[in-house]
C-alpha atoms as a PDB file:
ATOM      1  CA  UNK A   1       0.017  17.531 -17.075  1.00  0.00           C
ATOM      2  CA  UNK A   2       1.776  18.723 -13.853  1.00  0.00           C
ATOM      3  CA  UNK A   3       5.151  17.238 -14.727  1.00  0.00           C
ATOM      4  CA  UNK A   4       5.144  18.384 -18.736  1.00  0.00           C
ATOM      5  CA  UNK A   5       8.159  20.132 -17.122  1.00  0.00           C
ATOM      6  CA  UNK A   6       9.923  17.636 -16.331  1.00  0.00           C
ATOM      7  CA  UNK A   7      11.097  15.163 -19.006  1.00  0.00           C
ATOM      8  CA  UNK A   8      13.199  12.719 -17.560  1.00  0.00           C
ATOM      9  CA  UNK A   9      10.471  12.033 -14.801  1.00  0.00           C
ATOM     10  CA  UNK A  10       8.604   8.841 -15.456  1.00  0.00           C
ATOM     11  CA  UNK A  11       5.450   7.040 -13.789  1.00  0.00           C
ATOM     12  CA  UNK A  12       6.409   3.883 -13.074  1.00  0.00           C
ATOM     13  CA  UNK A  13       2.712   2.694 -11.689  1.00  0.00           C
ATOM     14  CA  UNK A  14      -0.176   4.344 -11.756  1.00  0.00           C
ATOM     15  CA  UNK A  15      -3.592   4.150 -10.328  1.00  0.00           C
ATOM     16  CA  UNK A  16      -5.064   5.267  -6.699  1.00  0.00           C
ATOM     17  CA  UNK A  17      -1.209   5.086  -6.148  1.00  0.00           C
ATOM     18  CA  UNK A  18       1.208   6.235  -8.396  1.00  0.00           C
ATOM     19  CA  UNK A  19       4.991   5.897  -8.565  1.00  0.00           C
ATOM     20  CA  UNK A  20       7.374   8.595  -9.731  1.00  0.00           C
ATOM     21  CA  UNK A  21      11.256   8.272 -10.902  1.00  0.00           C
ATOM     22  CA  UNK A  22      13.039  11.598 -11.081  1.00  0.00           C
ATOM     23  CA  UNK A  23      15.768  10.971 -12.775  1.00  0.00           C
ATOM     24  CA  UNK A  24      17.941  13.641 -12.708  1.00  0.00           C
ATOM     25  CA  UNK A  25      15.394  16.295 -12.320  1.00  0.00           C
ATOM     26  CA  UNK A  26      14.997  18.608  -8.958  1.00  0.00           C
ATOM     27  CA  UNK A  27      12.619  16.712  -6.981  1.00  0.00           C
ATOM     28  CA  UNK A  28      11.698  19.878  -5.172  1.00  0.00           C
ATOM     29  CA  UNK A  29      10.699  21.272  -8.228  1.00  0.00           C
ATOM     30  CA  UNK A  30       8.003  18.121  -9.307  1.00  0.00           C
ATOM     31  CA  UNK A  31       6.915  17.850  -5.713  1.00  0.00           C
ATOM     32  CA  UNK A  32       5.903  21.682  -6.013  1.00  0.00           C
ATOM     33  CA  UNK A  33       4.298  20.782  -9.428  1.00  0.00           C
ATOM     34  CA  UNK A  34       2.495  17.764  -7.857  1.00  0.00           C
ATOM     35  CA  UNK A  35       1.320  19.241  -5.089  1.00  0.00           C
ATOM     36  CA  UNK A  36      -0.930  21.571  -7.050  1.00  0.00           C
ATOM     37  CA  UNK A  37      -3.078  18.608  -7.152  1.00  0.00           C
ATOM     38  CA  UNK A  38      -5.952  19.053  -4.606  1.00  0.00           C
ATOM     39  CA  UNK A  39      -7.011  15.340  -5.227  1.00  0.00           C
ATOM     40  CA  UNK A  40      -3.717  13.412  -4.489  1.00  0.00           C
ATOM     41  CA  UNK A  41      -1.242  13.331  -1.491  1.00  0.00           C
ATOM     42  CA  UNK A  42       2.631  13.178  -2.475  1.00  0.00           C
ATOM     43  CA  UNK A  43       5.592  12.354  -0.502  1.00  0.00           C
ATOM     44  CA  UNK A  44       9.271  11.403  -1.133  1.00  0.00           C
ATOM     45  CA  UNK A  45      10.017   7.805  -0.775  1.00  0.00           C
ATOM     46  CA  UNK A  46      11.940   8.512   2.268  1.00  0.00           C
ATOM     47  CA  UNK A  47       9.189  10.261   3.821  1.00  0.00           C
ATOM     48  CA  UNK A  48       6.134   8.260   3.134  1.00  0.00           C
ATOM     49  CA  UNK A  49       3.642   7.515   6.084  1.00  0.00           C
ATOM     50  CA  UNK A  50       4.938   3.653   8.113  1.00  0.00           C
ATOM     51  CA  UNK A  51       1.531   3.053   7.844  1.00  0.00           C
ATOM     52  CA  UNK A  52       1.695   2.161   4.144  1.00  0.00           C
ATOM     53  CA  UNK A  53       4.822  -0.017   5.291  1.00  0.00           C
ATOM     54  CA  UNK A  54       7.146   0.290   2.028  1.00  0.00           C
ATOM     55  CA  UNK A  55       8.966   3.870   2.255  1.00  0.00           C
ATOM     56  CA  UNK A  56      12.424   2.392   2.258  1.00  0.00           C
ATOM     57  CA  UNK A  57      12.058  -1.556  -0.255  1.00  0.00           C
ATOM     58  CA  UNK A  58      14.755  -0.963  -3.196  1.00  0.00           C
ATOM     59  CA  UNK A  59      11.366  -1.289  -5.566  1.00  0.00           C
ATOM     60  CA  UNK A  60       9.708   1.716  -4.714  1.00  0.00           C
ATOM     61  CA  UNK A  61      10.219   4.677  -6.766  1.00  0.00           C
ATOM     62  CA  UNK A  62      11.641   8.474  -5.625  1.00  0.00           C
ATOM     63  CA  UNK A  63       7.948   9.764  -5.188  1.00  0.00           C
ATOM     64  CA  UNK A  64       4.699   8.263  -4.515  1.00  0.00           C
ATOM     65  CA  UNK A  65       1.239  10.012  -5.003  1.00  0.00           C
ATOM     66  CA  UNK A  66      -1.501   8.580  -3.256  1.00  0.00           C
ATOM     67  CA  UNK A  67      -5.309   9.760  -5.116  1.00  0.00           C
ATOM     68  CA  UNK A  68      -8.387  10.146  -2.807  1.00  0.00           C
ATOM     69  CA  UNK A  69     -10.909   7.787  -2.963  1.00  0.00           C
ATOM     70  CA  UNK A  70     -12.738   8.308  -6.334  1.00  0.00           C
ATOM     71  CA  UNK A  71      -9.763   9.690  -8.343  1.00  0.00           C
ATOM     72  CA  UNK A  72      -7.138   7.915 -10.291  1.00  0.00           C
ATOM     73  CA  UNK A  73      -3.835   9.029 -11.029  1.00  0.00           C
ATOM     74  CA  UNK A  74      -2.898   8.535 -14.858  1.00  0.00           C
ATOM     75  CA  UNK A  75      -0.086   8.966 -17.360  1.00  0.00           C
ATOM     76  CA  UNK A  76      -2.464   8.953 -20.100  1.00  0.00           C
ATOM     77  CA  UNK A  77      -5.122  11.364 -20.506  1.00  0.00           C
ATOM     78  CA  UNK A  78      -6.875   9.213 -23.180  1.00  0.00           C
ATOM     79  CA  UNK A  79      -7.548   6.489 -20.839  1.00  0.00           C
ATOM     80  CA  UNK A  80     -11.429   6.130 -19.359  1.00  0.00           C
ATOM     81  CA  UNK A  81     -11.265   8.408 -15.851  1.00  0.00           C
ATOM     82  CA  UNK A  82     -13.724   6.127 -14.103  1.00  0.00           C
ATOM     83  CA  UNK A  83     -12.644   4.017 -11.625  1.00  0.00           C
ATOM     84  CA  UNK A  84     -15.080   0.887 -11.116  1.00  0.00           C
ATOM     85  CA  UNK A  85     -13.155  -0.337  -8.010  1.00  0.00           C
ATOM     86  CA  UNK A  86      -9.821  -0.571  -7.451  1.00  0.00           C
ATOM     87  CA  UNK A  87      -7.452  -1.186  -4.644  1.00  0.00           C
ATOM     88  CA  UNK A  88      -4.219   0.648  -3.294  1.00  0.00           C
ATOM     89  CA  UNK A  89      -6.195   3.663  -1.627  1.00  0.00           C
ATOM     90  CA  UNK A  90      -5.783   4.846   1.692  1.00  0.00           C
ATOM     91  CA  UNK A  91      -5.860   1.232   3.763  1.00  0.00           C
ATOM     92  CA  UNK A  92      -7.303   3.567   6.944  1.00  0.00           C
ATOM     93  CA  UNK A  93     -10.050   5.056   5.374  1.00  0.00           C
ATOM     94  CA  UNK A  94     -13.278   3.184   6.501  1.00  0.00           C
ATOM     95  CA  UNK A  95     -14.494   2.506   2.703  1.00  0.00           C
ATOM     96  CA  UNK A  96     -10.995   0.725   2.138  1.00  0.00           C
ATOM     97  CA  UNK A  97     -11.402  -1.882   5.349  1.00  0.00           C
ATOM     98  CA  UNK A  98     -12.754  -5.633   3.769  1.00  0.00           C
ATOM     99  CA  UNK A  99     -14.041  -8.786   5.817  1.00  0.00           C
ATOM    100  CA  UNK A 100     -11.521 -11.261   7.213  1.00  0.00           C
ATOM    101  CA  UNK A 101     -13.518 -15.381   7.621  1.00  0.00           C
ATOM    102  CA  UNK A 102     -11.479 -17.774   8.808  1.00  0.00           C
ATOM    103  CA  UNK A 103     -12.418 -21.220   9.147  1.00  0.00           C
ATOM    104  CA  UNK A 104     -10.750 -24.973   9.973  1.00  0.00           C
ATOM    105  CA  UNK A 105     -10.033 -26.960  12.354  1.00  0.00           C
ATOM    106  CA  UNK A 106      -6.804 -24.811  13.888  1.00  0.00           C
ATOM    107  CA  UNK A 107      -8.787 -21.682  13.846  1.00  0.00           C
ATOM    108  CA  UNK A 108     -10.867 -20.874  17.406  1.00  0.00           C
ATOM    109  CA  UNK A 109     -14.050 -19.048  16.126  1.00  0.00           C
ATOM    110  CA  UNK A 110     -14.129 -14.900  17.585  1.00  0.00           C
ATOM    111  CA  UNK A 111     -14.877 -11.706  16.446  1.00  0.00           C
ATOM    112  CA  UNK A 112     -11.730  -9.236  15.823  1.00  0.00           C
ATOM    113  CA  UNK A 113     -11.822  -5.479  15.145  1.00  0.00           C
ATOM    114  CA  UNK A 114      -9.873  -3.775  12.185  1.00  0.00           C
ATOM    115  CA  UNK A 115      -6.776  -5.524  11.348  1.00  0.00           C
ATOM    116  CA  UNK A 116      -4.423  -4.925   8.304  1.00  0.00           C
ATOM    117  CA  UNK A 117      -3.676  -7.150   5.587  1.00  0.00           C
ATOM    118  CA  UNK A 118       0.052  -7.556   6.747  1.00  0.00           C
ATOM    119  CA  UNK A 119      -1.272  -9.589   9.829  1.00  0.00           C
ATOM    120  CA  UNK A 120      -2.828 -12.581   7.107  1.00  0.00           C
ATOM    121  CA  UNK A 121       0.539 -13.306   6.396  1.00  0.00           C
ATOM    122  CA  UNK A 122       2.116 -14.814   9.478  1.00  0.00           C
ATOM    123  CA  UNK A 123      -1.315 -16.163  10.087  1.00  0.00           C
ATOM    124  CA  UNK A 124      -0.811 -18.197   6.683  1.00  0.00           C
ATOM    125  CA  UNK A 125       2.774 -19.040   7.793  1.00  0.00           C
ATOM    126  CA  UNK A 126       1.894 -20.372  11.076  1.00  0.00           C
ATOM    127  CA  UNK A 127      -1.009 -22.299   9.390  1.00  0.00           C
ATOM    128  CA  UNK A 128       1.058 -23.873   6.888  1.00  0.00           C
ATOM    129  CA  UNK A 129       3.968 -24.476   9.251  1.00  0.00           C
ATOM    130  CA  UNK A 130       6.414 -22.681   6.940  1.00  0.00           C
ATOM    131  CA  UNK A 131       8.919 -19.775   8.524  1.00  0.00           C
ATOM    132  CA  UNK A 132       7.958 -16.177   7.658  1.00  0.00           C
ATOM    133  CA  UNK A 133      10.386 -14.251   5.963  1.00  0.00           C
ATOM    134  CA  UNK A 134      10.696 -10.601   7.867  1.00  0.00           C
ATOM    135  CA  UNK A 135       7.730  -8.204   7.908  1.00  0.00           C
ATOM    136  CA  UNK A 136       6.119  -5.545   9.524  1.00  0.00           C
ATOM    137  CA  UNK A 137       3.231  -7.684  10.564  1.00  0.00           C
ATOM    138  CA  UNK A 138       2.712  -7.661  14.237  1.00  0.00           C
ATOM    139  CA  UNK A 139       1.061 -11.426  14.750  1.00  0.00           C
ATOM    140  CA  UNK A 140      -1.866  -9.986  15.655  1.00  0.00           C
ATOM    141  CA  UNK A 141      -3.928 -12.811  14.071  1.00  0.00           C
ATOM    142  CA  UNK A 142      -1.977 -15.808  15.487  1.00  0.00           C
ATOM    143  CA  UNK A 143      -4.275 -15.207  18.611  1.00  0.00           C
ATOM    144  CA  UNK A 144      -7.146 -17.252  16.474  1.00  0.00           C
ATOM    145  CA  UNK A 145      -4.965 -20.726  16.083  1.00  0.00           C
ATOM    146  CA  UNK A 146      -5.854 -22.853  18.587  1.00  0.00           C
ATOM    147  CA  UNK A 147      -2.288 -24.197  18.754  1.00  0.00           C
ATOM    148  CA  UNK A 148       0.022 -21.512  17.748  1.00  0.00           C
ATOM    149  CA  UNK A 149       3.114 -22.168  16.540  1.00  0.00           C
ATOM    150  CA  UNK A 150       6.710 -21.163  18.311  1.00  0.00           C
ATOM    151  CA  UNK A 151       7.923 -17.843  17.042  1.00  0.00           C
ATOM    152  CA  UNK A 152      11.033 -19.751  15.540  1.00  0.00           C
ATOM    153  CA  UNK A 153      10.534 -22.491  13.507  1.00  0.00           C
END
């Protein structure tokens, strides 16, 4: 309902996060309508927090909404408003944070605090003995191989 205004704008995802395209409409103008929303955060893709570490990929859309835990954000008012579980919420909040086992012979048994899900994939690449393609992962989990792998491989 907040962007009946706008015509040409489109949601190209929705859910806990939702993805806006503009298209030729003022974005100051939607993210004024948006932000009448008490239960969702909005930024412009060029602004949108590092921590959610894909602000500038060619996929993501000109705006991005992010819903509080509990709330959805939906296209279609006919659809059932109550959200049994679902993931894309705020990674930092404390309800959002999962269990990480690991287990096998290259992986030295220890506790670790709160990591994010970027750091399972060079941790998969250096366990498979493939090369990881660029990321903002910071290696943290290599630290549980018992015989990490050179950076370049």
């Amino acid at each position: 309902s907040y962007l009946k205004d706008y015509p040409q704008t489109t949601i190209q995802w929705s859910g806990a996060l939702a993805g806006f395209d503009f298209g030729t409409e003022s974005p100051t103008a939607i993210f004024a309508s948006l932000q009448q929303e008490k239960h969702m955060q909005c930024w412009p893709k060029e602004k949108l927090p590092q921590a959610f570490h894909f602000g500038s990929h060619r996929r993501i859309p000109d705006g991005i909404c992010l819903a509080q835990i509990g709330w959805i954000i939906s296209g279609n008012r006919w659809l059932p408003q109550i959200n049994r579980g679902q993931h894309g919420f705020d990674p930092a909040h404390p309800d959002m944070h999962g269990i990480l086992i690991a287990a096998g012979r290259k992986i030295v048994p220890q506790k670790l605090g709160v990591i994010e899900n970027i750091e399972i994939y060079p941790l998969l690449c250096a366990l498979l003995t493939i090369r990881c393609e660029k990321s903002d992962a910071h290696k943290v989990l290599l630290k549980i191989i018992s015989n990490p792998l050179p950076e370049k491989m």
